[in-house]
C-alpha atoms as a PDB file:
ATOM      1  CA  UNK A   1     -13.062  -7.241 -14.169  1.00  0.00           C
ATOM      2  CA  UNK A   2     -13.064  -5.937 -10.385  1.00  0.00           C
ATOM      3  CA  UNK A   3     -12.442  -2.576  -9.495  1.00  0.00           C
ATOM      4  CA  UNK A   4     -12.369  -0.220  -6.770  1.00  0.00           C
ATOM      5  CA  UNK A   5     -12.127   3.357  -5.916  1.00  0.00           C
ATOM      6  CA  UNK A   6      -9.128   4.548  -4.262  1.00  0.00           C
ATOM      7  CA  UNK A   7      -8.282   7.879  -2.944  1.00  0.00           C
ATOM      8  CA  UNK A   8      -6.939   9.090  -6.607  1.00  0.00           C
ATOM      9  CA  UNK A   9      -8.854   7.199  -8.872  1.00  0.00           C
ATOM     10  CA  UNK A  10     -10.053   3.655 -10.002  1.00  0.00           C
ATOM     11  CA  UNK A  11      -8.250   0.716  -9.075  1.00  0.00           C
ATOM     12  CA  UNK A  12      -7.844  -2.681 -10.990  1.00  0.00           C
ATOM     13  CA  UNK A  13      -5.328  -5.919 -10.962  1.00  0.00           C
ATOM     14  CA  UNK A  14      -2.351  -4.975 -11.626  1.00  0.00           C
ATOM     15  CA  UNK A  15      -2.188  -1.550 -10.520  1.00  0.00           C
ATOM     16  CA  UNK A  16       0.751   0.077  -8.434  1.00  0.00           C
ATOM     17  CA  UNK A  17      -0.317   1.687  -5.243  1.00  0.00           C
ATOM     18  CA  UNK A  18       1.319   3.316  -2.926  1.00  0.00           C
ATOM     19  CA  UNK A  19      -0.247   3.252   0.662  1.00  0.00           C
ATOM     20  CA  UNK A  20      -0.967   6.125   2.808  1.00  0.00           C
ATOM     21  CA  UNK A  21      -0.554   7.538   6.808  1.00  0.00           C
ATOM     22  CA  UNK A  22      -2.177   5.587   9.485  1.00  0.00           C
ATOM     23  CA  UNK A  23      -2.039   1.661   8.355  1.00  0.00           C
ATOM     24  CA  UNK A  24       0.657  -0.068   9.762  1.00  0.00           C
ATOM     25  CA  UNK A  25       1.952  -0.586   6.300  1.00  0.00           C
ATOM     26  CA  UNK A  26       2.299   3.377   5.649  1.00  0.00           C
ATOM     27  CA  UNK A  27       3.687   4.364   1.919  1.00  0.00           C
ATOM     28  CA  UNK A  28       5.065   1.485   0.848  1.00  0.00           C
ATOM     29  CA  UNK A  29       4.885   0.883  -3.071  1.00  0.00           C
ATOM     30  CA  UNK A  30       2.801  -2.415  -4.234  1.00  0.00           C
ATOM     31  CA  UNK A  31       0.705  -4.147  -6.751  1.00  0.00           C
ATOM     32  CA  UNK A  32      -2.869  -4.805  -6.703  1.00  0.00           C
ATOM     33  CA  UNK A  33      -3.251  -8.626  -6.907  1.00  0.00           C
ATOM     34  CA  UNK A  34      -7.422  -8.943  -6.372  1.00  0.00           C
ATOM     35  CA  UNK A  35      -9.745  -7.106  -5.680  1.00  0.00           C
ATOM     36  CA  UNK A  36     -12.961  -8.724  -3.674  1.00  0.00           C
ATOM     37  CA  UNK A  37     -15.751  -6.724  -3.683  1.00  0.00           C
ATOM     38  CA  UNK A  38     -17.594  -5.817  -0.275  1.00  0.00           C
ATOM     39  CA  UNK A  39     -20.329  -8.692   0.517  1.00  0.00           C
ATOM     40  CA  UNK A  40     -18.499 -11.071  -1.931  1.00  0.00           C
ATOM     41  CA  UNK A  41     -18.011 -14.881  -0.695  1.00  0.00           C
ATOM     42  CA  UNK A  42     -14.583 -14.099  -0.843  1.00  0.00           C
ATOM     43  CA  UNK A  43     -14.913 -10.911   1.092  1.00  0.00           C
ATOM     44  CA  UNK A  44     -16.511 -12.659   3.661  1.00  0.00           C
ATOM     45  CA  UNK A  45     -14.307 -15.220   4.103  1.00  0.00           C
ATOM     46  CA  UNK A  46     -11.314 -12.973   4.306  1.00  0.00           C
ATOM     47  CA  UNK A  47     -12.882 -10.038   6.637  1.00  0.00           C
ATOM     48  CA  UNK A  48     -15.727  -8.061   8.113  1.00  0.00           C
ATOM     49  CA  UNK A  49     -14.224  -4.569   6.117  1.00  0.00           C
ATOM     50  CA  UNK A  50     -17.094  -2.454   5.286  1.00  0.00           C
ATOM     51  CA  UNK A  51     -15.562  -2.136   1.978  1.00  0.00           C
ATOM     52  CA  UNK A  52     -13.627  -3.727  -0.682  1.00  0.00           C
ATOM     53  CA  UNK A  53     -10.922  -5.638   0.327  1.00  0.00           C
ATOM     54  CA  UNK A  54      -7.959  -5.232  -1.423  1.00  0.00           C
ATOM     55  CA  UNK A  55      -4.937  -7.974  -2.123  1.00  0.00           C
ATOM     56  CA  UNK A  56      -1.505  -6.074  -2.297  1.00  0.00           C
ATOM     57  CA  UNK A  57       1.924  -7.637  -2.880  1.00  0.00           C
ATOM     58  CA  UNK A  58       4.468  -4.854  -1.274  1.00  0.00           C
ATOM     59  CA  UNK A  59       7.977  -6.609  -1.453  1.00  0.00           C
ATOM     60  CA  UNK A  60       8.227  -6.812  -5.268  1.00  0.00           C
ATOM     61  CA  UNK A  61       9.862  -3.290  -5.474  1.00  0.00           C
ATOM     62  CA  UNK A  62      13.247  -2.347  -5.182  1.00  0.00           C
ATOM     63  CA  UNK A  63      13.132  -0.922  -1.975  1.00  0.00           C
ATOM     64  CA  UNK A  64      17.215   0.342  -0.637  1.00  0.00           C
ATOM     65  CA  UNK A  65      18.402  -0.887   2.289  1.00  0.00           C
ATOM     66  CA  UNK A  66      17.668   2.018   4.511  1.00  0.00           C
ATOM     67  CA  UNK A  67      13.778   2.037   3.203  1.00  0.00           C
ATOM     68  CA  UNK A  68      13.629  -1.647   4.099  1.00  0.00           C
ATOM     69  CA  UNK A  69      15.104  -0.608   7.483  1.00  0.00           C
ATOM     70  CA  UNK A  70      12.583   1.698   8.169  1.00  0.00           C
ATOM     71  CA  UNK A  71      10.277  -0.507   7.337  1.00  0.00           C
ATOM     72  CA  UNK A  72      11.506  -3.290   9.782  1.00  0.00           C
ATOM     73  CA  UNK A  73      11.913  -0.786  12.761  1.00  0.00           C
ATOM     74  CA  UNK A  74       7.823   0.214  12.435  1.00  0.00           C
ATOM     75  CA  UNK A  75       6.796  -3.467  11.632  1.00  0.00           C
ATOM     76  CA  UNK A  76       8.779  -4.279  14.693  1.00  0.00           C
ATOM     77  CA  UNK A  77       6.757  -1.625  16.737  1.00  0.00           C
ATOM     78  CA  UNK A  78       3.709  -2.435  15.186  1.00  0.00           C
ATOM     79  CA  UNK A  79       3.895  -6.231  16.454  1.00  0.00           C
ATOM     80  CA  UNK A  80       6.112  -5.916  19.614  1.00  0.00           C
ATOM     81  CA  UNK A  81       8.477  -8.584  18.059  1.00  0.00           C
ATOM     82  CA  UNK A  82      11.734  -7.908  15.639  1.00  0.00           C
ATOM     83  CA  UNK A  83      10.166  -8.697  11.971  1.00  0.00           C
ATOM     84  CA  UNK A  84      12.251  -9.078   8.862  1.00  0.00           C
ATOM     85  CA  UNK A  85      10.623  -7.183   5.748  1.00  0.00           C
ATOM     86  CA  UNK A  86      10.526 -10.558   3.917  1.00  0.00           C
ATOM     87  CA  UNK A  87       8.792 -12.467   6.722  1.00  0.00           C
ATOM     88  CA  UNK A  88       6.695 -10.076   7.366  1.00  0.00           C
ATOM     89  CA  UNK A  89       3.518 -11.086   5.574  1.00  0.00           C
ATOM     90  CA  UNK A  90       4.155  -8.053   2.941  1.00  0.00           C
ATOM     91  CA  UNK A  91       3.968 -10.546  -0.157  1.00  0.00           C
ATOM     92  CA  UNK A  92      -0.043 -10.222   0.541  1.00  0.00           C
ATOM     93  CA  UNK A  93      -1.964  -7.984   2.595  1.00  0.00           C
ATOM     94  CA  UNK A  94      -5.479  -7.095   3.012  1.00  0.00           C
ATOM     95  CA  UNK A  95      -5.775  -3.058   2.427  1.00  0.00           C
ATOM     96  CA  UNK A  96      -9.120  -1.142   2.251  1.00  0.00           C
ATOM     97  CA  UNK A  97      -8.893   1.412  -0.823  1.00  0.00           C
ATOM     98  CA  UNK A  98      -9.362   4.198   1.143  1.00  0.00           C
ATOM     99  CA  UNK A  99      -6.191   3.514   2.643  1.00  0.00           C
ATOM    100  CA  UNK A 100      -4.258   3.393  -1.275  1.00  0.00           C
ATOM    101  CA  UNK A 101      -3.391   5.802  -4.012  1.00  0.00           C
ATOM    102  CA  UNK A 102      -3.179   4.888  -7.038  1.00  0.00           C
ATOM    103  CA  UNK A 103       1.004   5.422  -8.253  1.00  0.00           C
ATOM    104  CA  UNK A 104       0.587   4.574 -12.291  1.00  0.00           C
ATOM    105  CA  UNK A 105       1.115   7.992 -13.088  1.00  0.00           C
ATOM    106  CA  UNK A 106       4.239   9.028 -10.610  1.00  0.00           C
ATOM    107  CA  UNK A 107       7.363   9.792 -11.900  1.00  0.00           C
ATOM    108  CA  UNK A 108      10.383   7.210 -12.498  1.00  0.00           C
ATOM    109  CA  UNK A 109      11.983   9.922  -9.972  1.00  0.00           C
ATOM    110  CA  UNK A 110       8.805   9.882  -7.342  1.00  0.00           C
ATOM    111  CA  UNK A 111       9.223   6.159  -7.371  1.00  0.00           C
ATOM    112  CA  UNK A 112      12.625   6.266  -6.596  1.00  0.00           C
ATOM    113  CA  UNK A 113      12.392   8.422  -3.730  1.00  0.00           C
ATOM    114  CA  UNK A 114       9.713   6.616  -2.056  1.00  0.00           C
ATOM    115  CA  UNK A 115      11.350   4.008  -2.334  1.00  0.00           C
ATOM    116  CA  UNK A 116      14.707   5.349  -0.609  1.00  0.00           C
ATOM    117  CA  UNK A 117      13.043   7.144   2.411  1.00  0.00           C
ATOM    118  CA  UNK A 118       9.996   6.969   4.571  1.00  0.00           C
ATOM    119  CA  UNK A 119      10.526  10.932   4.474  1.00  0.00           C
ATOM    120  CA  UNK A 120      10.219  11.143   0.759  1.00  0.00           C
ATOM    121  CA  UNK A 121       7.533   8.928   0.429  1.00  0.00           C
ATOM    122  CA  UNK A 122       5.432  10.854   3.380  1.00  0.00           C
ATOM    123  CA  UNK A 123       5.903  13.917   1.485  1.00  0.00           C
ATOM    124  CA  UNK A 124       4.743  12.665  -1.685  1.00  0.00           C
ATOM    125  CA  UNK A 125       1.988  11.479  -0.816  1.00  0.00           C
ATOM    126  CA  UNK A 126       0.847  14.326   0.997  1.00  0.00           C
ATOM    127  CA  UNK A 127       0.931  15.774  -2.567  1.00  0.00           C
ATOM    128  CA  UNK A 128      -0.942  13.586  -3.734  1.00  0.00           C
ATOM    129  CA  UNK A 129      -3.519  13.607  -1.153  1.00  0.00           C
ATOM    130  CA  UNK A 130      -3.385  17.400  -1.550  1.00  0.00           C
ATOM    131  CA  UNK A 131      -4.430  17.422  -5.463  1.00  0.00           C
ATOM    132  CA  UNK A 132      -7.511  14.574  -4.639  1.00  0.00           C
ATOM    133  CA  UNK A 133      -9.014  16.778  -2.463  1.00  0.00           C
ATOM    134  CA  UNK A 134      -8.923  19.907  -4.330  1.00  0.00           C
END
């Protein structure tokens, strides 16, 4: 089985990852859906990331409707055009795992609050961050 090191930890299919500041797609909740290892024919084909490339699916949580509003408003700024969350190419993006943290272990009540705020989700993960480094 593929796997990956993220900021926090291993990664394999299936895991839930949150991802951090300074993507486009910053701390939004997802699943790891493959993992294709750096120099890997599928790697290759996909990008020229100097590491692991990693599949994420970030539109299967419940997000509210002010998270997925936030969401639009920097997608929109991120492309120059109005994008809907659910056209927006979320169902499967590339992410390198330096860019991830590995969200198994959050809280039911983390979870929720990352997934009702952009605010919430930028401080928890600053947490996070906080405790990898130490």
């Amino acid at each position: 089985m593929n796997t990956t090191i993220c900021v926090n930890g291993e990664l394999r299919v299936g895991d839930t990852v949150i991802s951090i500041e300074g993507v486009g797609y910053s701390y939004l909740i997802g699943t790891v859906l493959e993992i294709n290892k750096v120099g890997s024919s599928e790697h290759l084909m996909e990008t020229d990331n100097d590491t692991d490339d990693i599949h994420v699916e970030f539109t299967g949580a419940d997000y509210s409707e002010k998270r997925i509003l936030e969401v639009e408003e920097t997608l929109t700024k991120l492309y120059g055009e109005k994008k809907s969350f659910y056209d927006s190419g979320l169902d499967d993006v590339i992410m390198p795992p330096e860019f991830l943290i590995k969200a198994d272990a959050l809280s039911k009540e983390a979870i929720e609050a990352i997934l009702n705020s952009e605010k919430s989700a930028a401080i928890i993960c600053s947490r996070i961050l906080k405790q990898s480094v130490s």
